[in-house]
C-alpha atoms as a PDB file:
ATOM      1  CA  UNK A   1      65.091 112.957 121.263  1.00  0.00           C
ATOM      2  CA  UNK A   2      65.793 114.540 117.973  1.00  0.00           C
ATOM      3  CA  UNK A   3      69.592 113.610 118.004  1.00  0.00           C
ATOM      4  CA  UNK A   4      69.246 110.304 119.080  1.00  0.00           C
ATOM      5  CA  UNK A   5      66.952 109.357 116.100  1.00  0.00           C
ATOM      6  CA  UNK A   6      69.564 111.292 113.723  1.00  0.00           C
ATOM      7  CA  UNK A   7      72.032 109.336 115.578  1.00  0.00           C
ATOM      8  CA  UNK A   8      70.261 105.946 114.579  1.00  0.00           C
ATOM      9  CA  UNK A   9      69.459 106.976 111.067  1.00  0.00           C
ATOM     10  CA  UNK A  10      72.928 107.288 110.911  1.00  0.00           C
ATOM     11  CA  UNK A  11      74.112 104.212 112.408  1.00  0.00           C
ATOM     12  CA  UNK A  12      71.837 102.736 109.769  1.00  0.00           C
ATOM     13  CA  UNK A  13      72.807 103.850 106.815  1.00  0.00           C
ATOM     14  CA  UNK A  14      76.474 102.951 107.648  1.00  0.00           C
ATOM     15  CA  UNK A  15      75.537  99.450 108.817  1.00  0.00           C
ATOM     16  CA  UNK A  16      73.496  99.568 105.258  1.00  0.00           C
ATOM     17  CA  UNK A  17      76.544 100.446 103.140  1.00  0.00           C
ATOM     18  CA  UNK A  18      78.436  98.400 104.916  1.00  0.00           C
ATOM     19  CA  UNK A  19      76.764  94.827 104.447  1.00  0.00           C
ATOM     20  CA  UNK A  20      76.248  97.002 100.529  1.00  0.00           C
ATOM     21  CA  UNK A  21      79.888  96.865 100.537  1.00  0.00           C
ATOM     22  CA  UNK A  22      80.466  93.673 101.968  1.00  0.00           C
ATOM     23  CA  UNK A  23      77.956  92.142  99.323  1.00  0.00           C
ATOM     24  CA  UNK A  24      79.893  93.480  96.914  1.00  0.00           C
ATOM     25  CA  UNK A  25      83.291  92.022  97.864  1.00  0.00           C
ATOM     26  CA  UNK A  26      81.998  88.334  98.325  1.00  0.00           C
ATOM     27  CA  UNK A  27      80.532  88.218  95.199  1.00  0.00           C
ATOM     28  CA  UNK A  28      83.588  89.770  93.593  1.00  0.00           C
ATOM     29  CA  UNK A  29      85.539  88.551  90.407  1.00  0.00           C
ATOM     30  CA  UNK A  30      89.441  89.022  91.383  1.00  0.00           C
ATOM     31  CA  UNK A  31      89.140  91.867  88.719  1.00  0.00           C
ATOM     32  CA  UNK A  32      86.369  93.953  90.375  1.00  0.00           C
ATOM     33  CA  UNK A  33      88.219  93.575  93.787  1.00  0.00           C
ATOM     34  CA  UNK A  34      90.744  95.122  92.772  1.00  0.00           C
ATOM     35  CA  UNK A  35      88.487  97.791  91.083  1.00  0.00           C
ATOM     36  CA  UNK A  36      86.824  97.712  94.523  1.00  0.00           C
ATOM     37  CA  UNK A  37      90.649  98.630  96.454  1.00  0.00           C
ATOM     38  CA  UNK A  38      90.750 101.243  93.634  1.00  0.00           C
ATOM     39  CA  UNK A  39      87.395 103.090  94.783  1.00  0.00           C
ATOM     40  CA  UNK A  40      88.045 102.563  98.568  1.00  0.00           C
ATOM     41  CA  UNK A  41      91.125 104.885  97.920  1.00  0.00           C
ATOM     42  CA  UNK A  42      89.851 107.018  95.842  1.00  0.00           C
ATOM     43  CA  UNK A  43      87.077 107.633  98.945  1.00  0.00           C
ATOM     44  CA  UNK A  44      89.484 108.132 101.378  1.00  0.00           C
ATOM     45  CA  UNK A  45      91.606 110.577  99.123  1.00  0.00           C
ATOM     46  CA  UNK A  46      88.545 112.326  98.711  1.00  0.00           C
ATOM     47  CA  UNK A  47      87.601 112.318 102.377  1.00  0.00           C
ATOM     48  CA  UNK A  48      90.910 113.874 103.186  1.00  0.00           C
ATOM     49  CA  UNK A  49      90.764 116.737 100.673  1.00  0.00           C
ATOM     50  CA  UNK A  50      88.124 117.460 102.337  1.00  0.00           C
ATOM     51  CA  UNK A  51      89.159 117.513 106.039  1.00  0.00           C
ATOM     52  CA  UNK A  52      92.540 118.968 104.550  1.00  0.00           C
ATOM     53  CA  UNK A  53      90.224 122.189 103.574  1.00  0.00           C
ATOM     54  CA  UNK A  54      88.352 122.003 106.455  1.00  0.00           C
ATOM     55  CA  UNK A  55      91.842 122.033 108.646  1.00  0.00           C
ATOM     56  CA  UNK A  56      91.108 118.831 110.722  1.00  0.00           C
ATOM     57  CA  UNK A  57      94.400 117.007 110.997  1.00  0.00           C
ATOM     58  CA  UNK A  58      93.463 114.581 112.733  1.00  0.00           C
ATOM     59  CA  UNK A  59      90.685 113.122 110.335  1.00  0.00           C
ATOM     60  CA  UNK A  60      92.934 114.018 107.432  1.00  0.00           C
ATOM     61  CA  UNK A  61      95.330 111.846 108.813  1.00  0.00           C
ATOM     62  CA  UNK A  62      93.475 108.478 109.593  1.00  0.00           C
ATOM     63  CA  UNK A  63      91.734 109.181 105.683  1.00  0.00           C
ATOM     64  CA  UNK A  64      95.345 109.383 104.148  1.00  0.00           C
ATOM     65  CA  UNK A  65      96.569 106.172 105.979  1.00  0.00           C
ATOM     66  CA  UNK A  66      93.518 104.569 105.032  1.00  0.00           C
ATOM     67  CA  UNK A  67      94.277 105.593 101.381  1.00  0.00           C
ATOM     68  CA  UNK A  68      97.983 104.166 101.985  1.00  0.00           C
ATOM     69  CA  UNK A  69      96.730 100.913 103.600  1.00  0.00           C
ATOM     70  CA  UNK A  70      94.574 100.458 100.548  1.00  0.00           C
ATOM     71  CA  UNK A  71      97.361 100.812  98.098  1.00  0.00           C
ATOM     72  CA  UNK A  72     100.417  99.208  99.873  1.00  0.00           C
ATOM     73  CA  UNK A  73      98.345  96.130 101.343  1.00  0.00           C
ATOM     74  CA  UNK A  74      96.138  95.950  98.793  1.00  0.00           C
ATOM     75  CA  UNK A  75      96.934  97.438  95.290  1.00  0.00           C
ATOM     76  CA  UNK A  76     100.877  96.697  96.075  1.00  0.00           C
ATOM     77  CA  UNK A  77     100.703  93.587  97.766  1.00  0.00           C
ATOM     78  CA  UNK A  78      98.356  92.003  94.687  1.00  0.00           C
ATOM     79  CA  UNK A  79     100.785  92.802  92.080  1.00  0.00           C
ATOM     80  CA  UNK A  80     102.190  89.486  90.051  1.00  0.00           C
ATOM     81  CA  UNK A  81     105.940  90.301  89.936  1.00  0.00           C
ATOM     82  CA  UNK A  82     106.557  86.647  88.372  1.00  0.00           C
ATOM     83  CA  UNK A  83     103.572  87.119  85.336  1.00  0.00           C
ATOM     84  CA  UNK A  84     103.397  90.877  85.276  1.00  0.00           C
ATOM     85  CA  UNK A  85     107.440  91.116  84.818  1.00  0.00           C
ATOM     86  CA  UNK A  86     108.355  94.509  84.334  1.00  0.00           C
ATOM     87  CA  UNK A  87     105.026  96.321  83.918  1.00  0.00           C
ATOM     88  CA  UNK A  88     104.568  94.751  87.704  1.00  0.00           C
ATOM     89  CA  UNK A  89     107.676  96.479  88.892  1.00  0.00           C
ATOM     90  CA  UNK A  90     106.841  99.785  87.182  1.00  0.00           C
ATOM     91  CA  UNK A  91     103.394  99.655  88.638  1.00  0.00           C
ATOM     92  CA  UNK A  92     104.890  98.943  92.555  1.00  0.00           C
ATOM     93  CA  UNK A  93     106.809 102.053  91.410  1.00  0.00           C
ATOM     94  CA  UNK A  94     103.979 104.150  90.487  1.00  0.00           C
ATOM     95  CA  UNK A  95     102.448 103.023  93.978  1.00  0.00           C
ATOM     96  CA  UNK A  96     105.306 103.900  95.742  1.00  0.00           C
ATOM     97  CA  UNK A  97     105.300 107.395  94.179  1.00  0.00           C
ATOM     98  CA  UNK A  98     101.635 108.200  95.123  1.00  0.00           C
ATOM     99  CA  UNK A  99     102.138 106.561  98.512  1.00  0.00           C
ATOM    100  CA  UNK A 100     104.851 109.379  99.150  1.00  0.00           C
ATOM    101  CA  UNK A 101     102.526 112.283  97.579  1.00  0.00           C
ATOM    102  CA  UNK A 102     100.381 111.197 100.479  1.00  0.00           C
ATOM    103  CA  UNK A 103     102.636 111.090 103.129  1.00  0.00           C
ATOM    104  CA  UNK A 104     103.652 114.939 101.954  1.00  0.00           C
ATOM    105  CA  UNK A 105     100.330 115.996 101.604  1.00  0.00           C
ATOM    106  CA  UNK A 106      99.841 114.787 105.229  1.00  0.00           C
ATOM    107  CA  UNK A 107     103.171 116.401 106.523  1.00  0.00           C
ATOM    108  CA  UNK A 108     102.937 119.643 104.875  1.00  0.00           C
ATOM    109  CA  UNK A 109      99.009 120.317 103.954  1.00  0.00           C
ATOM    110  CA  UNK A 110      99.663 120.388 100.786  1.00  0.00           C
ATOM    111  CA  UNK A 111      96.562 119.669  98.704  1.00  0.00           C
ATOM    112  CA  UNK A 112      98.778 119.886  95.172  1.00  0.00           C
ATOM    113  CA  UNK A 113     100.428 116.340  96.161  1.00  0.00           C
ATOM    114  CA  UNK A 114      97.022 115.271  97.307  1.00  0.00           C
ATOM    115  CA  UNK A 115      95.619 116.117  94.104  1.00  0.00           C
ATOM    116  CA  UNK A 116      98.686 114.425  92.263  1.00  0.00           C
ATOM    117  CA  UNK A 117      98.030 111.088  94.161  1.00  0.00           C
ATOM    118  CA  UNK A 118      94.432 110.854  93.227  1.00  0.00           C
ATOM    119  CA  UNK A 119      94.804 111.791  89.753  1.00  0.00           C
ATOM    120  CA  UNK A 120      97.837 109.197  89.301  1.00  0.00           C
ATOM    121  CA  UNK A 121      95.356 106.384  91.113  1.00  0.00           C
ATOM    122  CA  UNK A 122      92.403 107.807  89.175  1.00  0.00           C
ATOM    123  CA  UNK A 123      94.045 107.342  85.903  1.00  0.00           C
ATOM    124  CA  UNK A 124      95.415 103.821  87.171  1.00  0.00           C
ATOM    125  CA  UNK A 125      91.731 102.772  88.437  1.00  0.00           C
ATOM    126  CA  UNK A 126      90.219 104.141  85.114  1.00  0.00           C
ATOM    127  CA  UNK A 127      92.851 102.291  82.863  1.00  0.00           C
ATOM    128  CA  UNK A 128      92.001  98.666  85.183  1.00  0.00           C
ATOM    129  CA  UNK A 129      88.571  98.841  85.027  1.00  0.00           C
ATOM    130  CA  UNK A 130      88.763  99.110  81.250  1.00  0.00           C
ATOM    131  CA  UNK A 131      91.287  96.836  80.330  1.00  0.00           C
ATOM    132  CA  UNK A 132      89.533  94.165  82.697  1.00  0.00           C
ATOM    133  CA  UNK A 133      85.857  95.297  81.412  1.00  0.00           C
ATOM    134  CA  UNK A 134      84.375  96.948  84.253  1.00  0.00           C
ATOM    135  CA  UNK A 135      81.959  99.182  83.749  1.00  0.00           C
ATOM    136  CA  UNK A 136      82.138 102.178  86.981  1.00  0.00           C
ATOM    137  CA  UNK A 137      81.623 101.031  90.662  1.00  0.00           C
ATOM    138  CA  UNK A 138      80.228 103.186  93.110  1.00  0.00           C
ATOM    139  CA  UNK A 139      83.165 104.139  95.340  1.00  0.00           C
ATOM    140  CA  UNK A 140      82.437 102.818  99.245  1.00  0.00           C
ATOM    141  CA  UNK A 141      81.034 105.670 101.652  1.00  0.00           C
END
């Protein structure tokens, strides 16, 4: 009886941060979504640090492809090659560069390129949000 109420606390608080999260998006300026995209990867780098340490591939793997979804469909994908010129190109670069730290951190458990892709994103997250005037959003659970 005691796991099945843990079980629903659970559930709850998910389907909690999730509507928190999905609150958040809708009411989004452009510039806080992408803040938003920032955070989600930043939680799933974290996540898979984590399950890197703890030796479970499998979770370590869906957290890094989460991480690359974020950036190549979302951070990638949003960049302005036409307004943005060649900061735009060097930034799909930069993307493309933690993208592969990820992919070797997968492949070879190797938690010094997983620690290079979050601090490159970090720094890239922390330089948006201030440049666009965002003060710190949680990061999504």
């Amino acid at each position: 009886m005691l796991h099945h109420a843990s079980a629903r606390v659970r559930q709850a608080t998910l389907t909690y941060s999730r509507i928190g999260l999905e609150t958040q998006v809708l009411s989004a300026s452009p510039q806080r979504l992408i803040a938003l995209l920032f955070d989600g990867a930043l939680a799933a780098i974290q996540r898979a640090r984590l399950h890197l340490r703890n030796g479970n591939i499998p979770d370590r793997g869906l957290a890094i492809s989460k991480a690359i979804n974020i950036i190549e469909s979302g951070l990638k994908l949003r960049l302005d090659h036409k307004a943005g010129g060649d900061l735009a190109t060097k930034m799909a670069t930069v993307y493309d560069l933690i993208i592969q730290n990820l992919m070797l951190a997968n492949l070879h458990a190797d938690m010094q390129k997983l620690e290079l892709a979050e601090r490159l994103l970090r720094d890239i997250g922390q330089a948006w949000k201030e440049a666009a005037g965002i003060s710190n959003i949680p990061a999504p659970e």
